[in-house]
Protein backbone atom coordinates (compact mmCIF):
# COMPACT_ATOMS: atom_id res chain seq x y z
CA UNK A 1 38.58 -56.59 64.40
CA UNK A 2 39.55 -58.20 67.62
CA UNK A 3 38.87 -61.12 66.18
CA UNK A 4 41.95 -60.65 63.93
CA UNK A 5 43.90 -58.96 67.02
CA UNK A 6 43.49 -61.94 68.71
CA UNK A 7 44.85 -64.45 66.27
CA UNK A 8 47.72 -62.13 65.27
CA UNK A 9 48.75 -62.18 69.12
CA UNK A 10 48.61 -65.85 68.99
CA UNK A 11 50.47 -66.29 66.42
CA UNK A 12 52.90 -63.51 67.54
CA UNK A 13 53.34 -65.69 71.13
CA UNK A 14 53.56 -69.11 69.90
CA UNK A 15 56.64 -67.92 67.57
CA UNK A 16 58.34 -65.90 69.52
CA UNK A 17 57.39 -67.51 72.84
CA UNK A 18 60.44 -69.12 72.90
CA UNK A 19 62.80 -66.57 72.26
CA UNK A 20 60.94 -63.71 75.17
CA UNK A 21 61.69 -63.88 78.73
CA UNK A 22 59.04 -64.32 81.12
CA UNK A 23 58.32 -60.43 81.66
CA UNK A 24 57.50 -60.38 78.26
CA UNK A 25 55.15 -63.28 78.33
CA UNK A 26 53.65 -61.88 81.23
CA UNK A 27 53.16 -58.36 79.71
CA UNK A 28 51.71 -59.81 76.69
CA UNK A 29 49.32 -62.24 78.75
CA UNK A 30 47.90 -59.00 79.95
CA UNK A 31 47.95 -57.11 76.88
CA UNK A 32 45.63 -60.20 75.19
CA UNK A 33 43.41 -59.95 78.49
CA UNK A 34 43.17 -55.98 78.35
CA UNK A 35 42.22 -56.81 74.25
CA UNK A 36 39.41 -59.73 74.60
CA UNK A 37 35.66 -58.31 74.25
CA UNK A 38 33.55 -58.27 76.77
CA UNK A 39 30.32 -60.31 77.17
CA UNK A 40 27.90 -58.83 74.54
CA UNK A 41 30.90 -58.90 72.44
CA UNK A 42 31.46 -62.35 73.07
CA UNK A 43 27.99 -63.94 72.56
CA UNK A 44 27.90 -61.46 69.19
CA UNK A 45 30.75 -63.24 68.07
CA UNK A 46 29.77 -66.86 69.09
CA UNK A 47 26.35 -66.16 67.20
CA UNK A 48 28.28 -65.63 63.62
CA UNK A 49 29.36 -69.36 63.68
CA UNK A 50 30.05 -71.31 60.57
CA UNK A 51 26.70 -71.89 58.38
CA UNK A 52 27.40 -75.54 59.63
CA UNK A 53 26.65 -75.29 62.85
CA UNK A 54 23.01 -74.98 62.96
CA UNK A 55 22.66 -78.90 62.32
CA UNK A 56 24.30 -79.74 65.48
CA UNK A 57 22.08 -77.54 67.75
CA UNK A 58 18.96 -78.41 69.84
CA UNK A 59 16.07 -78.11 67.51
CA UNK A 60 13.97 -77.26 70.67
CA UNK A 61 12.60 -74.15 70.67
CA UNK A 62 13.65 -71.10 72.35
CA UNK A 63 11.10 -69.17 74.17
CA UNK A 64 10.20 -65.69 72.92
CA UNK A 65 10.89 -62.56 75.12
CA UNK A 66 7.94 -61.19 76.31
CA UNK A 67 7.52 -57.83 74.51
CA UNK A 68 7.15 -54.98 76.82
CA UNK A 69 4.12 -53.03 77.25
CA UNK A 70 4.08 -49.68 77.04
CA UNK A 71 1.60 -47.27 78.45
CA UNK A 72 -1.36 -45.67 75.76
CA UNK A 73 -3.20 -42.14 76.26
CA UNK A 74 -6.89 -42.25 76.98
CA UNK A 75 -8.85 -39.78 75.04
CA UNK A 76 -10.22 -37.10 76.83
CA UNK A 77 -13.79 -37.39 78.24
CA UNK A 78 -16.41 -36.21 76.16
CA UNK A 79 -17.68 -32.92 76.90
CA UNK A 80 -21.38 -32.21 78.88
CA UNK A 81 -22.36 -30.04 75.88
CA UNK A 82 -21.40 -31.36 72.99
CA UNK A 83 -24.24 -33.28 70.59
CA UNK A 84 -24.97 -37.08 70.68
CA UNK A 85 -23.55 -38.63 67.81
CA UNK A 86 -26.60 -40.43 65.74
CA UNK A 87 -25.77 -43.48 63.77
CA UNK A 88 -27.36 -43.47 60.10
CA UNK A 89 -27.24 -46.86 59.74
CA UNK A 90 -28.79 -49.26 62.50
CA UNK A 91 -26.33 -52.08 63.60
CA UNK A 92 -26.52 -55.17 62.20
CA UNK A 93 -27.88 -57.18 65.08
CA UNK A 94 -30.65 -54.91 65.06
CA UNK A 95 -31.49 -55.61 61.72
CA UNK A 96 -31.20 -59.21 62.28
CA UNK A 97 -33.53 -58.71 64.99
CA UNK A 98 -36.01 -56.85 64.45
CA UNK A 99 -37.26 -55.19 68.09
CA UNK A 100 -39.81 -56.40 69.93
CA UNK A 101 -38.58 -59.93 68.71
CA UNK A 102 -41.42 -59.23 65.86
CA UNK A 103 -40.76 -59.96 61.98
CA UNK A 104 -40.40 -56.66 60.13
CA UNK A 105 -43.07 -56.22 57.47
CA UNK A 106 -41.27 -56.25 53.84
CA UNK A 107 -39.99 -52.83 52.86
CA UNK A 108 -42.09 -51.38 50.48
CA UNK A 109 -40.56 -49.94 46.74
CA UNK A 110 -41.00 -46.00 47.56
CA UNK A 111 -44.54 -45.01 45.54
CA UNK A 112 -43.42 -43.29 41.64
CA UNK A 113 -43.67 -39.60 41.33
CA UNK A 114 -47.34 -38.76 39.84
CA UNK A 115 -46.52 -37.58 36.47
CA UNK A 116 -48.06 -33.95 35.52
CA UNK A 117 -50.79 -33.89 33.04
CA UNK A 118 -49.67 -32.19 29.79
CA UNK A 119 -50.96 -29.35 28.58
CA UNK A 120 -53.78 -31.00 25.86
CA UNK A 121 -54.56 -32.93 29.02
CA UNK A 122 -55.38 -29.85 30.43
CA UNK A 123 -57.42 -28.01 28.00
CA UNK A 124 -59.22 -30.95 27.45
CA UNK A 125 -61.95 -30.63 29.92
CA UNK A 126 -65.52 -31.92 30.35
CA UNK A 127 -67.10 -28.46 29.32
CA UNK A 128 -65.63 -29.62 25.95
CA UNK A 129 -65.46 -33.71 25.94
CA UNK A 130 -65.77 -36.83 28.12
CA UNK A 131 -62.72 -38.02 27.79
CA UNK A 132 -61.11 -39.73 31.03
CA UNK A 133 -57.80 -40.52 30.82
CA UNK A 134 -56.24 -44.14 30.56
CA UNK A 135 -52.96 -45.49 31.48
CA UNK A 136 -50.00 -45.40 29.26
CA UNK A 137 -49.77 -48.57 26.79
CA UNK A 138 -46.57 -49.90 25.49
CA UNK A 139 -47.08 -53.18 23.00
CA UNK A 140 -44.82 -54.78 20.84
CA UNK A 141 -43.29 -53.29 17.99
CA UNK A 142 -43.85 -49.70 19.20
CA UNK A 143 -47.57 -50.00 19.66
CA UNK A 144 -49.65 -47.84 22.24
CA UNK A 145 -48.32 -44.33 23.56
CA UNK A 146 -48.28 -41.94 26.19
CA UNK A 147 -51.23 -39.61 27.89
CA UNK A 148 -53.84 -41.55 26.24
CA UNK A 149 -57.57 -40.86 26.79
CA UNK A 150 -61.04 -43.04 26.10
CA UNK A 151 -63.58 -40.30 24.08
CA UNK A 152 -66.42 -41.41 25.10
CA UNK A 153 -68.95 -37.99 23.57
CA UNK A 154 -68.04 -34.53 22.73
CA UNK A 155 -69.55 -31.81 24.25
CA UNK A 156 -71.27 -29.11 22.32
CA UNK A 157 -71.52 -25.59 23.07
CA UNK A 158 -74.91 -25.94 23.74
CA UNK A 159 -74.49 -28.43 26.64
CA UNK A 160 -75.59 -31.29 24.18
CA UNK A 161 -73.62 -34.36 23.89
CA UNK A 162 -72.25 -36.14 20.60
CA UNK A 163 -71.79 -39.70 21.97
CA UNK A 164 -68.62 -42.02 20.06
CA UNK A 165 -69.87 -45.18 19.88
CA UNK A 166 -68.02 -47.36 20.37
CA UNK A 167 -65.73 -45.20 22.72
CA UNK A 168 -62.27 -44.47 20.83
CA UNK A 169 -59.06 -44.64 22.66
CA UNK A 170 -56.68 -42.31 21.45
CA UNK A 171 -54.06 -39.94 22.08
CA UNK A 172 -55.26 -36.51 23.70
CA UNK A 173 -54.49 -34.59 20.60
CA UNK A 174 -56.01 -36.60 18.62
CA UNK A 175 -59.35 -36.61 20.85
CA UNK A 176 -59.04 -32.93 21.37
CA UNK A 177 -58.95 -32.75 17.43
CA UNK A 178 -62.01 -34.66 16.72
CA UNK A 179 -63.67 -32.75 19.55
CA UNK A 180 -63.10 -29.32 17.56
CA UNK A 181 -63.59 -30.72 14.31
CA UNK A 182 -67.72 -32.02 15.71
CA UNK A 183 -67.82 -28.69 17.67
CA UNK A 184 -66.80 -26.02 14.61
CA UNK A 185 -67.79 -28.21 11.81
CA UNK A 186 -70.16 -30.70 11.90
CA UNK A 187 -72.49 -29.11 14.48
CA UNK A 188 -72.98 -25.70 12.16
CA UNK A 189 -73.53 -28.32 9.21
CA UNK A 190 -76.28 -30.53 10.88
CA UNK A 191 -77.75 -27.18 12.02
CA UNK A 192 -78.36 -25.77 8.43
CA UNK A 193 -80.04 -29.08 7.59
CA UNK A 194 -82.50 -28.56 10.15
CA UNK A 195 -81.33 -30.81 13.37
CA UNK A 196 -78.96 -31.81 15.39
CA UNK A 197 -76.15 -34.69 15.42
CA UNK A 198 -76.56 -37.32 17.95
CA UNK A 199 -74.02 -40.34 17.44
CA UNK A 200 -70.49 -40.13 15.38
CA UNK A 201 -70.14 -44.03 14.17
CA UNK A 202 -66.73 -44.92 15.18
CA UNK A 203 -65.16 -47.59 12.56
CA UNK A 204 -61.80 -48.07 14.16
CA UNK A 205 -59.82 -46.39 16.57
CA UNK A 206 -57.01 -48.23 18.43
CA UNK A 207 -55.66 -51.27 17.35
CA UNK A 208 -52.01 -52.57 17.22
CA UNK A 209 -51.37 -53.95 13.67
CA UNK A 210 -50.09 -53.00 10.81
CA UNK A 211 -51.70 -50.65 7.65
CA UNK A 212 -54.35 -51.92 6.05
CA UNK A 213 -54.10 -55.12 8.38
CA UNK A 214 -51.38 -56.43 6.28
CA UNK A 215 -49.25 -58.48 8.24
CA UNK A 216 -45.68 -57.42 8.34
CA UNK A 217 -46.24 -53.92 7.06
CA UNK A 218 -45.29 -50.45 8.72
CA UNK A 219 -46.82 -49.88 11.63
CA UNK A 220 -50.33 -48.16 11.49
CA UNK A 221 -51.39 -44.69 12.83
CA UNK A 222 -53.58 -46.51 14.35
CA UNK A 223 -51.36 -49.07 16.14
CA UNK A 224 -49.61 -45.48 18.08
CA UNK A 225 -53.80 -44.45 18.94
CA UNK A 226 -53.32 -41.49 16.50
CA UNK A 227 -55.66 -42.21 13.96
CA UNK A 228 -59.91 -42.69 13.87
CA UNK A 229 -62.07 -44.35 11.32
CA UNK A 230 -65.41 -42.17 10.95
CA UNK A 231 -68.25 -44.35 8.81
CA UNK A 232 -71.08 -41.87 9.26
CA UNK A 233 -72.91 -39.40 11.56
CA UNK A 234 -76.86 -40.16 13.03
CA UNK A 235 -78.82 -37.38 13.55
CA UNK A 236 -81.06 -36.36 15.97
CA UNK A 237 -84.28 -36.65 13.50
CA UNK A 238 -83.41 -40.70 12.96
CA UNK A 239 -81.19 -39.88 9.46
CA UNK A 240 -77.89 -40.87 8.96
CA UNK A 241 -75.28 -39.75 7.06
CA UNK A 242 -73.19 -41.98 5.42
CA UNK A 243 -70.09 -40.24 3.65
CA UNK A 244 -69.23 -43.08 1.30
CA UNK A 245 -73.28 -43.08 0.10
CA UNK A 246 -73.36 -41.25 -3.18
CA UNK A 247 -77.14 -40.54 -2.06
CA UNK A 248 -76.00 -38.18 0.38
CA UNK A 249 -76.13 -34.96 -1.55
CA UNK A 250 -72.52 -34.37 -3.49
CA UNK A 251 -72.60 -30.42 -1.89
CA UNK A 252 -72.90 -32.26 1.74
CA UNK A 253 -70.15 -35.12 0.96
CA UNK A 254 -67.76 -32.20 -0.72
CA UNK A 255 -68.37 -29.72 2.67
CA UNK A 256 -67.15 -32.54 4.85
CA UNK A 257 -64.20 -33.08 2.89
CA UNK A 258 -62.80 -29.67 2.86
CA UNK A 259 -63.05 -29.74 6.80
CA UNK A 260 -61.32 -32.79 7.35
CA UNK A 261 -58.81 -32.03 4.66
CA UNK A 262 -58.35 -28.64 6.57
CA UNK A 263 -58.01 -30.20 10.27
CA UNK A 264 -55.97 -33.76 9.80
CA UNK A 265 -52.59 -34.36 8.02
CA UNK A 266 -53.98 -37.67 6.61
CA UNK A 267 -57.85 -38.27 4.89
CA UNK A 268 -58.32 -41.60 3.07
CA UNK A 269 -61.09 -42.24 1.69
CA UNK A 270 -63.00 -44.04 -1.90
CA UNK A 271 -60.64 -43.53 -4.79
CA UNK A 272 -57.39 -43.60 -2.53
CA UNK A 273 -57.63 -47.83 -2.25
CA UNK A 274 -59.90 -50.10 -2.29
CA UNK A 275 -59.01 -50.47 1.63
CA UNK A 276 -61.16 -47.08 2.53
CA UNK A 277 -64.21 -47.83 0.15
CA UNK A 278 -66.66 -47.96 3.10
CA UNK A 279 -65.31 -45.32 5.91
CA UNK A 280 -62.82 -42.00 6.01
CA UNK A 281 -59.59 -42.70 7.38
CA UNK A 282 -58.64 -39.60 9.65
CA UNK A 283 -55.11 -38.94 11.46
CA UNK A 284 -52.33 -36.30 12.57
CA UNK A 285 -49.25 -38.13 11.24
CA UNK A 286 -46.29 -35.59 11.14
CA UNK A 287 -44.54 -36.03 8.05
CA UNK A 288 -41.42 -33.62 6.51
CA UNK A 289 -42.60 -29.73 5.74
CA UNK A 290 -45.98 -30.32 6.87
CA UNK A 291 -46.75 -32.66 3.80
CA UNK A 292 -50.38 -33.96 4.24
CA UNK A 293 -52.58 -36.50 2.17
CA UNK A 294 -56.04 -36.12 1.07
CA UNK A 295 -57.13 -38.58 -1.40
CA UNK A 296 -61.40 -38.53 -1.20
CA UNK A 297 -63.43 -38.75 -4.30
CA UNK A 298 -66.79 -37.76 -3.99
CA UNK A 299 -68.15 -39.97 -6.33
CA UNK A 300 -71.64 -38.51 -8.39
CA UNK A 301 -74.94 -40.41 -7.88
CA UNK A 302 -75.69 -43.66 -9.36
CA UNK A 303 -78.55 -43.01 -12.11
CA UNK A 304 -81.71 -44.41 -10.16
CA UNK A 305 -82.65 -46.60 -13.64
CA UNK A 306 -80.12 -48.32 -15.41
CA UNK A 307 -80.88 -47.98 -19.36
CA UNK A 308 -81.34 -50.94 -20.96
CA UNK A 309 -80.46 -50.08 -24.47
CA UNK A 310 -77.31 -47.75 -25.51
CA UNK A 311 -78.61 -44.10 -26.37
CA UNK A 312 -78.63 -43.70 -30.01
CA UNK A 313 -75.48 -41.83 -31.66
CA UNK A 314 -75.91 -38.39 -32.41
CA UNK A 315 -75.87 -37.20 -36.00
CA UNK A 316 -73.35 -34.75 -35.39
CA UNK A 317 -71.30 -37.47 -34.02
CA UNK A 318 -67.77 -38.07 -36.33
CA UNK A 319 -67.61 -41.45 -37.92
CA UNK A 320 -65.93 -43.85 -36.11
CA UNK A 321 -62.72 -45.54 -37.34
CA UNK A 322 -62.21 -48.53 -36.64
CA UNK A 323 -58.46 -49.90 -37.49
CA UNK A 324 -58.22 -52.97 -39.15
CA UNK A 325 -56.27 -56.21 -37.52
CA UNK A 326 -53.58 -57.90 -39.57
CA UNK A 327 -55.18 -60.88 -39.40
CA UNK A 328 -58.81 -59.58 -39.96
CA UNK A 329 -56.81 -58.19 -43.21
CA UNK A 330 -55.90 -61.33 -44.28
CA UNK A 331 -58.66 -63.22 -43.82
CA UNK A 332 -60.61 -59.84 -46.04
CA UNK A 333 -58.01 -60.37 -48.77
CA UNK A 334 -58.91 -64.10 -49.07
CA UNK A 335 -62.41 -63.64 -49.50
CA UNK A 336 -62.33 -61.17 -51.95
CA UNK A 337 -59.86 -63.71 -53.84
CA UNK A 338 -62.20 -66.27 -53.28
CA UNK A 339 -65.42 -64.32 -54.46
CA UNK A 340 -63.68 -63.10 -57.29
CA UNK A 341 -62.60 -67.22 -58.33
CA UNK A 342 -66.06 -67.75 -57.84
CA UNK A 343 -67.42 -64.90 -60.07
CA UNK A 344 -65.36 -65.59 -63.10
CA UNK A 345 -67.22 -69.01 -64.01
CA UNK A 346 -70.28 -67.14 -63.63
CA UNK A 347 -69.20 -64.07 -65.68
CA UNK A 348 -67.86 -66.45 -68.16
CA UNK A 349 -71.50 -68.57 -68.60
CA UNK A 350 -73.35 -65.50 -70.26
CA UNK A 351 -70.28 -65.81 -72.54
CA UNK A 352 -70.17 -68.74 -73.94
CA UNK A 353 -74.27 -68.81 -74.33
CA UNK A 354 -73.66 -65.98 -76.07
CA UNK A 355 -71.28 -67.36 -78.13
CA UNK A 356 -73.02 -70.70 -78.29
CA UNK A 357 -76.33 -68.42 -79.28
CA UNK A 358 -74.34 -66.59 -82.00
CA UNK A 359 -72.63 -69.70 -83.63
CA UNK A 360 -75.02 -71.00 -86.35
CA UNK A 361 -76.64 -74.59 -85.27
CA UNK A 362 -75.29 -77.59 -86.96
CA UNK A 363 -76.27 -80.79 -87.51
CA UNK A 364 -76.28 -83.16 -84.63
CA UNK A 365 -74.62 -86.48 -85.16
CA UNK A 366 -76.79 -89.24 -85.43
CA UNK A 367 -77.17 -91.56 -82.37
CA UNK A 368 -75.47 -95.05 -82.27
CA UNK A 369 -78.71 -97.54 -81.76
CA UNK A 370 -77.27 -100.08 -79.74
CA UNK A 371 -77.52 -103.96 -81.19
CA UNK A 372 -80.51 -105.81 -80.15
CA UNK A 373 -77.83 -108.63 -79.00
CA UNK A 374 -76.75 -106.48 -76.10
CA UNK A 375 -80.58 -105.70 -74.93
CA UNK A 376 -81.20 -109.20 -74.79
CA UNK A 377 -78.12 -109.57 -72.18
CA UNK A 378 -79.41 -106.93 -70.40
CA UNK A 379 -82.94 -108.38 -70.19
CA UNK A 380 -81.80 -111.69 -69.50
CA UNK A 381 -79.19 -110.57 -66.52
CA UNK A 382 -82.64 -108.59 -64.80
């Protein structure tokens, strides 16, 4: 605004400068003086110059005023009483040197919780079988398991020991299953035969592969340690007991059945395939509603002579009927056509020398004598 003040007096004093007298001239030389800014006012001014008038400066540059300081609050001194602050975390020139000036040893991972044996683990003690447990196995496709265990004899109640030979490795149910199944069952059996059993032959126990060793098929029991191949039991008076022999008595083959059928969810033995012909295929696969498979025929003794000739067929016996083939039936019709062809000249022989006997004889022709000419050719071509 005094910018504008300013010109309007000039222009106001060069026009009418002329025409005032000098009182005038002087009063408005001291109005214009009274009217001018100041120096702050004056230097704000000269800074808004024309957007031109940078290029004509000094490009040197101007130095910067020193900012003043001002004055910061100390904190108040810690008190006497209070705690020492710890530090959770050591610095990190500490951990780049170690103290001492010694290498730090290399931080050990922090040791796994112990896991908790399970509750088969725990009823499964030595008064009952030697079964120390094994570590946890974990193959391919899902084979091995958890709280494992390597039966290595069952304990009877007695104190007497059924050794498993080979030691199976297998889950601790299963173990404590085949543990009850020699305490309650077999034991009481071998007893009522008059000794004791020594050895259970172990077939197969753990093994990762598929059923039946096929390659590619489902999974096994036995590939998840849940499942144990029994071939027979040896007894403390030097027999063994085979339970695929059909030698063994049937009664004794049939008993063991029914207690396996009773204790496992899966029996396989002869008659179920020709994979189980030689051994009893025992395991505790859970299946929907408690289904379980028992497929064991106890086959009947072979006869200890094999006849040599059929037996003969009993007179009460009904005829047998045998049906006839078309082409057996064909072959029939043409030889009864043919033996009937043949017995017509035959039939028809008595015929005629009956006829020929009945006809009165005649008179034979008389013989031509051949001409004595046609001899003498004859004897002369000889």
């Amino acid at each position: 605004m005094n910018f504008t003040v300013r010109k309007a007096s000039r222009k106001w004093a060069t026009g009418a400068i002329g025409r005032i007298e000098p009182a005038m001239v002087t009063a408005a030389a001291v109005a214009l003086l009274l009217g001018m800014p100041t120096g702050p006012a004056i230097a704000a001014k000269t800074s808004r110059s024309a957007p031109w008038a940078d290029l004509f400066r000094d490009a040197s540059p101007r130095p910067r005023a020193t900012a003043r300081r001002t004055a910061v609050p100390l904190p108040k001194p810690r008190p006497a009483d209070a705690p020492s602050a710890g530090r959770d975390k050591p610095d990190k020139e500490q951990q780049a040197s170690p103290p001492n000036g010694k290498p730090s040893e290399q931080a050990e991972p922090a040791p796994q919780p112990t896991p908790q044996p399970s509750a088969c683990r725990l009823a499964l003690t030595e008064a009952i079988a030697i079964a120390p447990s094994i570590p946890n196995i974990r193959g391919a496709g899902g084979c091995g398991g958890e709280d494992l265990v390597r039966l290595e004899a069952i304990v009877l109640p007695d104190k007497r020991q059924v050794s498993v030979k080979p030691a199976a490795i297998l889950r601790c149910t299963m173990a404590s299953a085949i543990a009850d199944w020699i305490r309650n069952d077999i034991a009481p059996l071998a007893e009522r035969l008059g000794t004791t059993v020594s050895d259970l032959d172990n077939f197969d126990s753990f093994q990762c592969r598929g059923r039946n060793r096929i390659v590619g098929a489902q999974l096994s029991e036995h590939g998840r340690a849940n499942a144990l191949d029994v071939r027979a039991f040896n007894l403390a008076n030097g027999r063994t007991i085979s339970l695929t022999d059909r030698t063994v008595p049937r009664e004794l083959r049939e008993t063991v059945l029914h207690s396996v059928c009773a204790r496992f969810s899966t029996v396989l033995g002869p008659g179920s395939d020709w994979y189980h012909e030689d051994h009893i295929h025992l395991d505790l696969m859970e299946r929907r509603n408690n289904y379980r498979i028992c497929q064991w025929d106890v086959w009947d003794p072979l006869p200890q002579t094999a006849p040599l000739l059929p037996a003969e067929r009993p007179g009460e016996a009904p005829p047998r009927e045998v049906a006839a083939k078309p082409d057996d039936a064909k072959s029939d019709a043409n030889k009864s056509d043919a033996n009937k062809s043949d017995a017509k000249p035959d039939a028809a022989k008595p015929d005629a020398e009956e006829s020929n006997a009945a006809k009165p004889d005649k008179a034979e022709p008389p013989r031509e004598e051949k001409s004595a000419t046609k001899k003498r050719r004859k004897n002369r071509r000889s």
